[in-house]
Protein backbone atom coordinates (compact mmCIF):
# COMPACT_ATOMS: atom_id res chain seq x y z
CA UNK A 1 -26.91 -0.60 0.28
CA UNK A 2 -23.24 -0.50 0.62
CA UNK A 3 -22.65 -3.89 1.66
CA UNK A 4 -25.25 -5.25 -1.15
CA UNK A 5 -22.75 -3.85 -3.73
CA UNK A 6 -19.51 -4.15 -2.08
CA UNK A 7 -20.10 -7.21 -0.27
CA UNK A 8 -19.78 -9.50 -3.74
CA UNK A 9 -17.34 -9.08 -6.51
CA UNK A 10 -18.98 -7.57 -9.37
CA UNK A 11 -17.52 -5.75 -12.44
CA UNK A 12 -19.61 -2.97 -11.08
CA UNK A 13 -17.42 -2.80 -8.20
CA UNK A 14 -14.57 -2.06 -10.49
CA UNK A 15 -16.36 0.65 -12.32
CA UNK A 16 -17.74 2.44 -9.52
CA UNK A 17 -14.24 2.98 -8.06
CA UNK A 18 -12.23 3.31 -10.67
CA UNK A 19 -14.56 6.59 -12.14
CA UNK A 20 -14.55 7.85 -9.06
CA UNK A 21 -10.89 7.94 -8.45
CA UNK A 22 -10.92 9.15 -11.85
CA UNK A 23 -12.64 12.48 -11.09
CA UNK A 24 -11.36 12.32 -7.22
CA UNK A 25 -7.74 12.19 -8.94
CA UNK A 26 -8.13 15.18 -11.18
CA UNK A 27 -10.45 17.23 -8.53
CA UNK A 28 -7.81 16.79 -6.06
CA UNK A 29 -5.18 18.58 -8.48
CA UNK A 30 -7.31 21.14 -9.41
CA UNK A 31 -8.97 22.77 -6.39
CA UNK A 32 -6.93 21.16 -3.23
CA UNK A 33 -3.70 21.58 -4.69
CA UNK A 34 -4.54 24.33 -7.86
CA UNK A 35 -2.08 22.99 -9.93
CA UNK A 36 -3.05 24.78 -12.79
CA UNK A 37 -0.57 23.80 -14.81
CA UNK A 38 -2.33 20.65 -15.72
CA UNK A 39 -2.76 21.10 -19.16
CA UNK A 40 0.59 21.04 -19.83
CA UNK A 41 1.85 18.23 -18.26
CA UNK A 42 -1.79 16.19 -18.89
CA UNK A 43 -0.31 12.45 -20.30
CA UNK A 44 2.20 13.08 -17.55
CA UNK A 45 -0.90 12.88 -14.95
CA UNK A 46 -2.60 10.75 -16.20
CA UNK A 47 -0.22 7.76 -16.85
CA UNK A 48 0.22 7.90 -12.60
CA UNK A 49 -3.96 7.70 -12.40
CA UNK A 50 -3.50 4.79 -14.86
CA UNK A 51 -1.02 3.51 -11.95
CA UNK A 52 -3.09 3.73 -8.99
CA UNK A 53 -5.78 2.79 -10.93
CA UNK A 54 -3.86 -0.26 -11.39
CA UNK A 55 -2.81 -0.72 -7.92
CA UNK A 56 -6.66 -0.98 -7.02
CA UNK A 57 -6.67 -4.25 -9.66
CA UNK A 58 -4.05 -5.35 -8.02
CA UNK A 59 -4.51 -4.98 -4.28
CA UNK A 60 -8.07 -6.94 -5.57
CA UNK A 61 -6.13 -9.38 -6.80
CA UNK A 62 -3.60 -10.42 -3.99
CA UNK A 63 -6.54 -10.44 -1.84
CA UNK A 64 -8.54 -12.73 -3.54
CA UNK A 65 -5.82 -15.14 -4.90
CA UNK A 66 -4.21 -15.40 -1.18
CA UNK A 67 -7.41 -15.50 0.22
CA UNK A 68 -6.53 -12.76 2.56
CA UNK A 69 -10.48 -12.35 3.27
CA UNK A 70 -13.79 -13.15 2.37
CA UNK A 71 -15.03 -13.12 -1.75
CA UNK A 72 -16.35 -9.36 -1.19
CA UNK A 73 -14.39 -6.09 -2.77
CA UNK A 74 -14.76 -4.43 0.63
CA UNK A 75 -10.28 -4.05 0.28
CA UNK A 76 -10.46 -2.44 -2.86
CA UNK A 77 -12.94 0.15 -1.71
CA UNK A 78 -11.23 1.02 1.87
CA UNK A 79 -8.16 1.23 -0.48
CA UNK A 80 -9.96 4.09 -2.68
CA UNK A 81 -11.62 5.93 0.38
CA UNK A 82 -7.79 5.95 2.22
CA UNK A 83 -7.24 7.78 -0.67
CA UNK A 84 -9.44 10.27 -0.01
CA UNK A 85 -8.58 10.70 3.78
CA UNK A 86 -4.77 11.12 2.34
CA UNK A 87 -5.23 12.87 -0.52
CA UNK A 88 -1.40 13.99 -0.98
CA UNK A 89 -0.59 10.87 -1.68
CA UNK A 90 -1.83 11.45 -4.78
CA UNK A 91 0.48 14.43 -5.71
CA UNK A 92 3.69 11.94 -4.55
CA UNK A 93 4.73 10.08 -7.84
CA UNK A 94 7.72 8.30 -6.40
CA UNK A 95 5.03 7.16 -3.56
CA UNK A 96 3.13 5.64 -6.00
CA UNK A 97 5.62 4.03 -8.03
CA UNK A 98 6.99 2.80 -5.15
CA UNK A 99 3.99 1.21 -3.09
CA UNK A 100 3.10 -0.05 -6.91
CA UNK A 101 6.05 -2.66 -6.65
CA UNK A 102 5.62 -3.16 -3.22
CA UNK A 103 2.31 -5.06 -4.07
CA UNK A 104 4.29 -6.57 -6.81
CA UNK A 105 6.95 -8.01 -4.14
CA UNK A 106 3.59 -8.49 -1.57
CA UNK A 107 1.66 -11.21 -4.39
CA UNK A 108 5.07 -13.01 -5.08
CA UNK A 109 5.39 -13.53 -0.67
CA UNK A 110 2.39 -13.97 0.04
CA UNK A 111 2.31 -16.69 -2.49
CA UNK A 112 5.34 -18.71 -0.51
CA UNK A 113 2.70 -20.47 1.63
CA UNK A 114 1.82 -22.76 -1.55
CA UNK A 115 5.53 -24.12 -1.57
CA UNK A 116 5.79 -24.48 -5.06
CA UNK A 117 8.44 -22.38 -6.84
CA UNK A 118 9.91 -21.04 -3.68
CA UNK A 119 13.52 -19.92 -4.82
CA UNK A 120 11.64 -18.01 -7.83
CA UNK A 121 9.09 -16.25 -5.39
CA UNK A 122 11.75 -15.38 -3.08
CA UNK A 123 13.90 -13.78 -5.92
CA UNK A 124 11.08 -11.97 -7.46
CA UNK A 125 9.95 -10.60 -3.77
CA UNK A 126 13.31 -9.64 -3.30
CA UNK A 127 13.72 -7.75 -7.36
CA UNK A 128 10.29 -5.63 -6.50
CA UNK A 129 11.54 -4.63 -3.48
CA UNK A 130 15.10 -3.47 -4.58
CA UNK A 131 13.60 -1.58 -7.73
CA UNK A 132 11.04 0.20 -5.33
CA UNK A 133 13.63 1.11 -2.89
CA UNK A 134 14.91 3.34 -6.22
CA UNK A 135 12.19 5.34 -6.01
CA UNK A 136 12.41 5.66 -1.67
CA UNK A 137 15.75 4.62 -0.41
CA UNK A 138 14.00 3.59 2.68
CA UNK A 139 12.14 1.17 0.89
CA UNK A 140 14.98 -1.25 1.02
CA UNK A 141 13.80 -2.14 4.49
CA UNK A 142 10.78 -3.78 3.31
CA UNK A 143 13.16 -6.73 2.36
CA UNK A 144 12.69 -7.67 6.00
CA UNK A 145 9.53 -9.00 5.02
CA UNK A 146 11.57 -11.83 2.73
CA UNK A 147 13.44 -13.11 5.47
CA UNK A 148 10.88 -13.24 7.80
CA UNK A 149 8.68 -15.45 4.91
CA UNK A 150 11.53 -17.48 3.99
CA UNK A 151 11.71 -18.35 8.38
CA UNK A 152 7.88 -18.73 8.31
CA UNK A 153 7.90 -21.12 5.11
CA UNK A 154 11.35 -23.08 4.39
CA UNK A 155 14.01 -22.08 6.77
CA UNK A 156 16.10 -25.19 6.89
CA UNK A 157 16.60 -24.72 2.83
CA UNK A 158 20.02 -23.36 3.15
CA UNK A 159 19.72 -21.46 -0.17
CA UNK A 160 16.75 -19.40 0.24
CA UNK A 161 18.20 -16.99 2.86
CA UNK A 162 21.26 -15.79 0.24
CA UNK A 163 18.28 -15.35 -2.82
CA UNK A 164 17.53 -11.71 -1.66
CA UNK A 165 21.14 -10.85 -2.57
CA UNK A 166 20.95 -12.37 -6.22
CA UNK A 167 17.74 -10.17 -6.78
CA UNK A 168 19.85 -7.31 -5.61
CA UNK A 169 22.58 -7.55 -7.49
CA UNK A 170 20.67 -8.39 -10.57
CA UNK A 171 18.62 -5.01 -9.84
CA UNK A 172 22.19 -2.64 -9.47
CA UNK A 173 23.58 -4.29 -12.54
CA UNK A 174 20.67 -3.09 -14.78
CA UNK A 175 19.92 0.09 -12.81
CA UNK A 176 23.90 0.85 -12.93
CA UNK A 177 23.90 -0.11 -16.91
CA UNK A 178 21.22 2.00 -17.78
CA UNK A 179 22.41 4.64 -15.75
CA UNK A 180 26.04 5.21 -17.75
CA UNK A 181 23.96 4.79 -21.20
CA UNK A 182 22.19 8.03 -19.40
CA UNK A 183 25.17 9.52 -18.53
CA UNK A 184 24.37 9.46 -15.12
CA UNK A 185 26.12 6.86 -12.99
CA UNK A 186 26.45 8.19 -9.75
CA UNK A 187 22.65 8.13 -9.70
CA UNK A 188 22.83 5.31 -6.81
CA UNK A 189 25.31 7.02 -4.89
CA UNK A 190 23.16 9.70 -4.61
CA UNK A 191 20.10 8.41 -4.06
CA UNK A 192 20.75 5.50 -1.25
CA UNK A 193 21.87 8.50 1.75
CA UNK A 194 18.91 7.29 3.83
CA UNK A 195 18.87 10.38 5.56
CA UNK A 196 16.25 10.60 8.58
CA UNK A 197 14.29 13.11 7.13
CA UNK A 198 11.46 14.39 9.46
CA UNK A 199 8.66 16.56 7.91
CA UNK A 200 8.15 18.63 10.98
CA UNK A 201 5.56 20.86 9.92
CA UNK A 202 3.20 17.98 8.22
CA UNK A 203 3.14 16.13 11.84
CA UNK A 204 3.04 19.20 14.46
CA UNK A 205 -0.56 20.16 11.73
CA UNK A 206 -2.97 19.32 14.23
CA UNK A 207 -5.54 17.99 11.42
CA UNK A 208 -2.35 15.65 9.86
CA UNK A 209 -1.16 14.21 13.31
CA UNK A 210 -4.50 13.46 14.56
CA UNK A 211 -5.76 12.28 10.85
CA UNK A 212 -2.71 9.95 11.28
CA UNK A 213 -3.27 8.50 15.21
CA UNK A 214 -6.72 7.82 14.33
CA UNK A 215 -6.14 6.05 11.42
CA UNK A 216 -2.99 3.92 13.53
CA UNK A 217 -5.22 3.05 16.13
CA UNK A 218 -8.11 1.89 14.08
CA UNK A 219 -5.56 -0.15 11.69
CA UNK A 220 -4.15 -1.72 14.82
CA UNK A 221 -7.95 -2.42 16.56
CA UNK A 222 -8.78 -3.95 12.87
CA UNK A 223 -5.29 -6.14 13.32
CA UNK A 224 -6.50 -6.96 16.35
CA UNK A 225 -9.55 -8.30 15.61
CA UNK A 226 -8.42 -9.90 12.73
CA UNK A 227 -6.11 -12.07 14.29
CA UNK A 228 -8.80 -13.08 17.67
CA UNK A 229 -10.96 -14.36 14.68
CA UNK A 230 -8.47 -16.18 12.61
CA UNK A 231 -7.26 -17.75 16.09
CA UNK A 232 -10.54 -19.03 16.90
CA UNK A 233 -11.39 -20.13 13.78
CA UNK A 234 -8.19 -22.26 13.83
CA UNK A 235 -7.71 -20.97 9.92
CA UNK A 236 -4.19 -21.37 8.28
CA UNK A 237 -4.08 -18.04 7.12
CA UNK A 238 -2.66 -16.75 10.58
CA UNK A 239 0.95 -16.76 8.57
CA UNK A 240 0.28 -14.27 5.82
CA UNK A 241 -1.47 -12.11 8.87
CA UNK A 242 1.50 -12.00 10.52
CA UNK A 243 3.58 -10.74 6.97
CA UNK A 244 0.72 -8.33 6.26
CA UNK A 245 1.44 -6.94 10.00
CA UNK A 246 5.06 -6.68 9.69
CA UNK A 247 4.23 -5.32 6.15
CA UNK A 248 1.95 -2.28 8.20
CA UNK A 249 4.76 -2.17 10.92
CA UNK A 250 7.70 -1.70 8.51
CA UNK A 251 5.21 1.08 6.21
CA UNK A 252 4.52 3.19 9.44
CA UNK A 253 8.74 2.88 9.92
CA UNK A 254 8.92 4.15 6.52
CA UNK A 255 6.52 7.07 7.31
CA UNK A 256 8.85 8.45 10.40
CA UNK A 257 11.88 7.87 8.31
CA UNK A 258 11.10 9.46 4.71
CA UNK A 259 8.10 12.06 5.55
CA UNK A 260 10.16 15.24 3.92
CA UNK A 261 8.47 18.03 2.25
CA UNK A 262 6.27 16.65 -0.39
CA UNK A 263 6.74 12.95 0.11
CA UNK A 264 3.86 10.74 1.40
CA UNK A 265 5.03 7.40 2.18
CA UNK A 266 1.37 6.61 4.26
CA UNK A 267 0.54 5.29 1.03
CA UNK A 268 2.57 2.24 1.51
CA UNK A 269 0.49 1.62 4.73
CA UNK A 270 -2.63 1.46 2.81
CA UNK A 271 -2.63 -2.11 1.58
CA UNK A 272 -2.18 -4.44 4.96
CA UNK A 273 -4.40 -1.80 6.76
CA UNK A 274 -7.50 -2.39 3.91
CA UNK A 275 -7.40 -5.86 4.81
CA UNK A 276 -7.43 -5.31 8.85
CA UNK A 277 -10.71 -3.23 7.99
CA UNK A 278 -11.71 -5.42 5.56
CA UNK A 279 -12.03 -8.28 8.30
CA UNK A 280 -13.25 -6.25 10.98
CA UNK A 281 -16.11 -5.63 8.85
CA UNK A 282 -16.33 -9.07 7.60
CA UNK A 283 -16.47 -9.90 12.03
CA UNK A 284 -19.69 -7.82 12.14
CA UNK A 285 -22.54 -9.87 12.61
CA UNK A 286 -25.61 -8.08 12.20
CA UNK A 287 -26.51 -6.59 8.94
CA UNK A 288 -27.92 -3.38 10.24
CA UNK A 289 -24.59 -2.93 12.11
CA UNK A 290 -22.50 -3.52 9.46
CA UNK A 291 -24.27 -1.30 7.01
CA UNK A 292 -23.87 1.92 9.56
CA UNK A 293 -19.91 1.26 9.56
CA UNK A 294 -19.47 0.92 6.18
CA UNK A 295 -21.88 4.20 5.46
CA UNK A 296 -19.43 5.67 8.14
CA UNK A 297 -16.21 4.36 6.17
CA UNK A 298 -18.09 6.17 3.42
CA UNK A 299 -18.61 9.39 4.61
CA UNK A 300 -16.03 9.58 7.10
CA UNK A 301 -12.58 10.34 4.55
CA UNK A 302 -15.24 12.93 2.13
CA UNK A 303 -15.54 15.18 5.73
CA UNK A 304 -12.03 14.63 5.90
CA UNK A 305 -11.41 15.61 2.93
CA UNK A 306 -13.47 18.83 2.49
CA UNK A 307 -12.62 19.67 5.71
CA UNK A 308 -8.96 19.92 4.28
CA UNK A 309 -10.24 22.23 1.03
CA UNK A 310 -11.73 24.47 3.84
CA UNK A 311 -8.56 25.31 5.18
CA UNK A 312 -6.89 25.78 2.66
């Protein structure tokens, strides 16, 4: 039944998820978090739902305009049920506005391999990636990712390895401007320390570190499988596999680094690791098969997830 729905792209798709994250969201608040204080601060809430609701339209769309997998919506719905297995995430605004233009800088790479309008992609890549690093300091790492798509793509075009710095510049200049018309200008100094800030107590949780393992170890057997198939397939799309793995290597860095008391960076992970699992189910053969995963993928995160309200 799952895969019936899921496995085409129908506006039903959309609708199903995006209610349900709807009443997930504001569950979530109100009885594993009891913020009670909702009503006060209600348009405040709900313009970040609007945001990862918007994330889901947009994870949807990198994946089908790349052609990262398959025309199914099997991305957008591991992307929703992650949500569920990490449901802090939802409580972590800079998290979200942060992973929000990290997709934004993901569609402009990923979008290299046409090689049209390089210089442009490569700028914009680079902009995303500086404004979301205001929001995580850490974040600035992610720009990694540009270089290694500008050696994938066009390395001998002198030009496109000193972009990244334009974007960055172009981003402080603003940022700084609109920070003295705030009266606040030592904002940046501030903000980029990139301390090593370790949330001890969220990792030595015995649910959180084995929630987080599992879900590492099943992201990487996804990867794994993802790239045997594309390799025997001989498909082209073994570059952006290889971004979308550094993009999952460089989130889980991120994690370690910037994991202090209520921040929850795993969000950032959730994108390259919904299209691992997205092509590990897409390997499954047999429909029988693939119908008991996906039920599992299902059902799996809403154990997880009561099984956190429990104990509270």
């Amino acid at each position: 039944m799952i895969s019936s729905i899921f496995g085409k792209t129908k506006p039903i798709n959309y609708i199903i998820l995006l209610v349900f994250l709807f009443l997930f969201y504001w569950f979530s608040h109100l009885f594993l978090f009891a913020q009670t204080e909702l009503s006060d601060e209600l348009l405040y809430k709900m313009g970040f739902l609007i945001l990862l609701m918007f994330s889901i339209f947009l994870v949807d769309f990198i994946v089908k305009r790349n052609k990262l997998t398959k025309t199914n919506s099997f991305a957008i719905l591991f992307f929703t049920m992650l949500m569920v297995v990490f449901p802090e995430v939802l409580t972590d605004e800079n998290a979200i506005w942060c992973n929000l233009f990290l997709l934004l800088a993901a569609r402009r790479l990923l979008s290299i391999k046409s090689l049209k309008n390089i210089k442009v992609k490569i700028f914009d890549a680079s902009l995303w990636i500086v404004v979301a690093s205001l929001f995580y300091d850490w974040a600035i790492v992610y720009i990694v990712l540009v270089y290694i798509a500008i050696y994938l793509y066009d390395p001998k075009n002198g030009r496109n390895w000193l972009i990244p710095f334009t974007g960055f510049f172009t981003v402080a200049m603003i940022s700084y401007a609109i920070l003295l018309i705030m009266d606040n200008p030592t904002f940046l100094e501030k903000h980029y320390q990139f301390d090593f800030e370790f949330n001890v107590a969220y990792f030595t949780h015995v649910g959180n570190s084995i929630k987080l393992v599992i879900y590492i170890l099943m992201t990487a057997i996804a990867g794994l499988v993802a790239f045997v198939k594309l390799r025997t397939s001989g498909s082209g799309k073994i570059i952006a596999m290889r971004l979308i793995a550094l993009y999952f290597f460089i989130s889980m860095i991120t994690v370690v680094l910037f994991s202090a008391d209520n921040t929850y960076p795993v969000l950032m992970t959730f994108f390259p690791a919904v299209i691992f699992f997205t092509h590990y189910i897409e390997s499954i053969k047999k429909p029988n098969m693939k119908e008991i995963v996906l039920i599992a993928a299902v059902l799996v995160p809403f154990l997880i997830f009561f099984g956190n309200i429990l104990n509270k």
